[in-house]
Protein backbone atom coordinates (compact mmCIF):
# COMPACT_ATOMS: atom_id res chain seq x y z
CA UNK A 1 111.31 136.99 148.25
CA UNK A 2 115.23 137.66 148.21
CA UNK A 3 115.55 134.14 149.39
CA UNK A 4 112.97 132.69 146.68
CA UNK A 5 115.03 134.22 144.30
CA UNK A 6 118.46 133.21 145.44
CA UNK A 7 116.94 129.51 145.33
CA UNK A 8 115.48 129.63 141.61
CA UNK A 9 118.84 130.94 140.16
CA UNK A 10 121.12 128.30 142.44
CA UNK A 11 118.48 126.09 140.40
CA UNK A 12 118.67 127.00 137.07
CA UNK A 13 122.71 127.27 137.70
CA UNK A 14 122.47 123.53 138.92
CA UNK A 15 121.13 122.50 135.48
CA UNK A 16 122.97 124.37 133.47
CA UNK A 17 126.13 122.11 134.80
CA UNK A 18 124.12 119.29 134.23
CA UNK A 19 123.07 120.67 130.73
CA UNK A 20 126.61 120.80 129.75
CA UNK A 21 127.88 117.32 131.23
CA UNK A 22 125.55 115.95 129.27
CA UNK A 23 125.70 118.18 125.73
CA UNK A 24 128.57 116.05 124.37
CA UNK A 25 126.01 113.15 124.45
CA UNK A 26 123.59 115.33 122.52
CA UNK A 27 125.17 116.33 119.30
CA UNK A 28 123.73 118.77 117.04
CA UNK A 29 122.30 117.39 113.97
CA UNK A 30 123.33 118.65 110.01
CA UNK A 31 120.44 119.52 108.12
CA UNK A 32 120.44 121.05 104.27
CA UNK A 33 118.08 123.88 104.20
CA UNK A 34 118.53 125.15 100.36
CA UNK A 35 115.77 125.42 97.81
CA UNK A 36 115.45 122.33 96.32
CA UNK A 37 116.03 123.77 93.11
CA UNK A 38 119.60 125.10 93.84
CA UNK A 39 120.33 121.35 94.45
CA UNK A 40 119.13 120.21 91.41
CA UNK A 41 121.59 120.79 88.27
CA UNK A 42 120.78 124.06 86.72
CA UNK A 43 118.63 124.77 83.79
CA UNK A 44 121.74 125.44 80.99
CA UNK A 45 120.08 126.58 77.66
CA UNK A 46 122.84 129.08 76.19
CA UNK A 47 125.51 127.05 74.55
CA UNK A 48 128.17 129.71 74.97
CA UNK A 49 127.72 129.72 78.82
CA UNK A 50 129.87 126.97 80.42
CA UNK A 51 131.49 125.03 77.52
CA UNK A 52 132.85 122.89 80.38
CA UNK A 53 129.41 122.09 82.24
CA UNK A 54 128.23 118.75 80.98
CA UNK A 55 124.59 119.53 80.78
CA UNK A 56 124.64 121.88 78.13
CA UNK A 57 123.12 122.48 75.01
CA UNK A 58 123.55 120.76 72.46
CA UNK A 59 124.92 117.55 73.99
CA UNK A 60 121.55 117.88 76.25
CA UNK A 61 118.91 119.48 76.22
CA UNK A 62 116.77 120.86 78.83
CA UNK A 63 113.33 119.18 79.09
CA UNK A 64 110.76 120.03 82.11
CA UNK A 65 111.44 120.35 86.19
CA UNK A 66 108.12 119.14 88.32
CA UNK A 67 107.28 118.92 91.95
CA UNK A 68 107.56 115.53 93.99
CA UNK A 69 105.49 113.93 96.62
CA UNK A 70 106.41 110.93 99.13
CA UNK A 71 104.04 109.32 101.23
CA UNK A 72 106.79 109.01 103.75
CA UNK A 73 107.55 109.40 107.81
CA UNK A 74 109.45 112.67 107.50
CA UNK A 75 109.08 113.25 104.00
CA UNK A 76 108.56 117.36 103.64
CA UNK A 77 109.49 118.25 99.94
CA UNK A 78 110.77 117.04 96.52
CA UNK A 79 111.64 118.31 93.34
CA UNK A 80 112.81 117.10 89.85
CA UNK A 81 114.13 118.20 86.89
CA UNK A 82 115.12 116.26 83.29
CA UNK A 83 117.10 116.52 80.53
CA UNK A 84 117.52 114.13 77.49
CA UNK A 85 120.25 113.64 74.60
CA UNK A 86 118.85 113.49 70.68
CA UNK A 87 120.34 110.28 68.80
CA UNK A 88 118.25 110.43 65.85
CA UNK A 89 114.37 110.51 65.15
CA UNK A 90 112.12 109.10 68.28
CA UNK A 91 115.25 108.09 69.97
CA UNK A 92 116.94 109.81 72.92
CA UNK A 93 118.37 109.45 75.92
CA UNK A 94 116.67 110.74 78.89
CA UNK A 95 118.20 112.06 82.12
CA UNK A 96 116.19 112.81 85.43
CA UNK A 97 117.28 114.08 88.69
CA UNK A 98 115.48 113.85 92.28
CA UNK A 99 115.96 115.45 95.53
CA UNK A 100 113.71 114.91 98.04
CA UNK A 101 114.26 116.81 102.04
CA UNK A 102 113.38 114.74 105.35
CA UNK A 103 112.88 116.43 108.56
CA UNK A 104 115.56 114.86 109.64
CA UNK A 105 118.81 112.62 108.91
CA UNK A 106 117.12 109.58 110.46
CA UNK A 107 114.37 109.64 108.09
CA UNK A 108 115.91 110.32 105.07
CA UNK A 109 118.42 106.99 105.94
CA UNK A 110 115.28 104.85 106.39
CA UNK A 111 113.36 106.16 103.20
CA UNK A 112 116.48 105.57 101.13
CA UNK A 113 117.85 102.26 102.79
CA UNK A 114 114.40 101.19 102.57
CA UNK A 115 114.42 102.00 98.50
CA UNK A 116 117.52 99.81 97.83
CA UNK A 117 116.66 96.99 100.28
CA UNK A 118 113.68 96.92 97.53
CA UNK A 119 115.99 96.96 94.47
CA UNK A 120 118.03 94.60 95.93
CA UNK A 121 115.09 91.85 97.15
CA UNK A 122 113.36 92.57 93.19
CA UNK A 123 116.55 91.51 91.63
CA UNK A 124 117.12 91.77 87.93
CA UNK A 125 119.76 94.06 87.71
CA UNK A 126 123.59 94.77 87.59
CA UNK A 127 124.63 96.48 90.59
CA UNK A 128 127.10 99.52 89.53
CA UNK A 129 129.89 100.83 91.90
CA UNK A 130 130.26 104.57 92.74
CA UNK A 131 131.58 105.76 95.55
CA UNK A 132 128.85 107.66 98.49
CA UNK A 133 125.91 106.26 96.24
CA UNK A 134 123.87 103.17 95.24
CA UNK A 135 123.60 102.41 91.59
CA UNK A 136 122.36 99.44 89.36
CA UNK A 137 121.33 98.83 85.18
CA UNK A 138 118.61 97.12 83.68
CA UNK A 139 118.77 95.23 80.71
CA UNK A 140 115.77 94.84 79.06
CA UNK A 141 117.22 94.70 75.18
CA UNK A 142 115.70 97.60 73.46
CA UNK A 143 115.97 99.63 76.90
CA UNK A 144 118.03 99.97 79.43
CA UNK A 145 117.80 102.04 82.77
CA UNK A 146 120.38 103.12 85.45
CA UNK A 147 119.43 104.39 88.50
CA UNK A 148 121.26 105.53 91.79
CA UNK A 149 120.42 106.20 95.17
CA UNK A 150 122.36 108.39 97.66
CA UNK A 151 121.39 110.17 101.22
CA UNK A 152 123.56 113.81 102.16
CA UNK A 153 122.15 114.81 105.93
CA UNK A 154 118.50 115.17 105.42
CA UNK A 155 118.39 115.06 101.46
CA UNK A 156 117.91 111.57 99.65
CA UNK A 157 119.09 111.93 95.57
CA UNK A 158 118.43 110.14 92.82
CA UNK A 159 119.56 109.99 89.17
CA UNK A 160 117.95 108.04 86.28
CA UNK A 161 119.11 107.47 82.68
CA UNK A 162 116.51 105.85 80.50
CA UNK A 163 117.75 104.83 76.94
CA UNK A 164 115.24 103.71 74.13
CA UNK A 165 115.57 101.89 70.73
CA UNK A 166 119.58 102.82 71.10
CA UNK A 167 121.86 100.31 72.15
CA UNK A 168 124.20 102.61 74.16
CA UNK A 169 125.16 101.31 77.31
CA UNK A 170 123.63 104.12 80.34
CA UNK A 171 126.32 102.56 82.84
CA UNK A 172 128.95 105.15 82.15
CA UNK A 173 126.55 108.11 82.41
CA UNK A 174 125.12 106.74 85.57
CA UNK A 175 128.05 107.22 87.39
CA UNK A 176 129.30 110.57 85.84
CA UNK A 177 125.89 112.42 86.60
CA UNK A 178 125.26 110.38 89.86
CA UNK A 179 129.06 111.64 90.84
CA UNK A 180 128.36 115.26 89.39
CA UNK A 181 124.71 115.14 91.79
CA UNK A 182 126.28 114.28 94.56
CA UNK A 183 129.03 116.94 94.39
CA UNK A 184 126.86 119.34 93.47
CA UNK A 185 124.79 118.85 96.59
CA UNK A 186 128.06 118.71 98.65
CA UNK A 187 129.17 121.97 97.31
CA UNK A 188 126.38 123.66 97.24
CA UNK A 189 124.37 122.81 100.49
CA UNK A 190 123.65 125.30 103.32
CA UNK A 191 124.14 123.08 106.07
CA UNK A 192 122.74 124.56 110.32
CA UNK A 193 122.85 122.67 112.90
CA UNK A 194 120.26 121.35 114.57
CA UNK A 195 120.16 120.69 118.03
CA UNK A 196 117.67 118.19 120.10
CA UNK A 197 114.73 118.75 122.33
CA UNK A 198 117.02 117.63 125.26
CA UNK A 199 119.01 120.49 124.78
CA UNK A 200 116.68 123.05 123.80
CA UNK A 201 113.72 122.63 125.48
CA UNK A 202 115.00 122.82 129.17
CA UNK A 203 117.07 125.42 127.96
CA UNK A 204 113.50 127.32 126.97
CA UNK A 205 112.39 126.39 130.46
CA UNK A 206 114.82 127.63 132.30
CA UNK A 207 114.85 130.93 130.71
CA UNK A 208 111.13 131.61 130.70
CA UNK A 209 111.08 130.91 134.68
CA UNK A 210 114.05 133.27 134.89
CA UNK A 211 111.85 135.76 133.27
CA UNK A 212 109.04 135.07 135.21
CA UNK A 213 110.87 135.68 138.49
CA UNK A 214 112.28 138.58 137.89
CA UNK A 215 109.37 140.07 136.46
CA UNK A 216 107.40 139.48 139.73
CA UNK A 217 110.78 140.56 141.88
CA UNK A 218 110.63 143.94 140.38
CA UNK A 219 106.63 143.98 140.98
CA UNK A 220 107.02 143.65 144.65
CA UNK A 221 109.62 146.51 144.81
């Protein structure tokens, strides 16, 4: 039994050398695991809060947050909130923000690459630039829309501005709130490793055999 013994552990010891030649090959992935609603902008109502926070009353208003859904490899949550900007009777400018959490990094690359491939092959559009994102404007005279697309780890973002019967130009609000999103996620993101199945799972293995060895060891005695 000693001998059985000896043989499992010279085992285990054997793989955990192996384990760790090969760990630098098998690097831990970042995932974001906040609420989706601490990544979002906050809800700012009180004009006397934050003078300096740019979504505040009454330069915008706060309009309605809502739940999102992706039919999507990966896809596990999504959220949204808006806010909008009063010109003058029935016109405003509107301002939404997405997040939306993958499993993993891998999927939430595809989803978004996949979303501006789409933008790109549709056409119509003035691509904006802004640095770690994906932005263009449409033109379509008594509207225009901005949109941007950006990936952080396992969360995909999204801003929109939507303009209508006003003939300010959203470009320049794109890329402030797309910036401010971005950072905000930066900043704010819980980020834990993840490590992969090659690591982990013989890792699991190895242990539970351990267990099971000396559990029976100390039976025998």
């Amino acid at each position: 039994m000693r001998e059985a013994f000896n043989r499992a552990v010279s085992g285990i010891m054997v793989l955990l050398v192996l384990l760790g030649l090969l760990s630098p090959l098998a690097k831990a992935e970042e995932l974001i695991t906040n609420p989706l609603e601490e990544l979002l902008p906050p809800r700012i109502d009180n004009p006397g809060h934050d003078p300096t926070y740019p979504l505040q009353e009454p330069e915008w208003y706060y309009g309605n947050s809502w739940s999102e859904t992706l039919s999507e490899p990966g896809f596990v949550e999504g959220s949204a909130v808006g806010f909008y900007k009063r010109f003058f009777a029935h016109s405003d400018m509107s301002l939404e923000f997405y997040v939306y959490r993958f499993l993993n990094v891998s999927s939430a690359e595809a989803y978004c690459s996949r979303e501006i491939n789409q933008i790109k092959s549709e056409g119509g559009c003035t691509e904006v630039s802004i640095s770690g994102a994906f932005a263009v404007v449409y033109d379509y005279g008594t509207q225009e829309i901005g949109v941007s697309w950006g990936v952080i780890y396992n969360i995909v973002f999204k801003v929109g501005v939507y303009t209508e019967s006003i003939v300010e130009d959203p470009t320049d609000q794109l890329v402030s709130f797309t910036i401010l999103e971005r950072g905000h996620i930066l900043e704010t993101g819980i980020i834990i490793p993840e490590f992969p199945s090659l690591i982990i799972l013989p890792l699991f293995m190895m242990a539970t055999l351990l267990a099971i060895i000396i559990s029976r060891r100390k039976e025998s005695k």
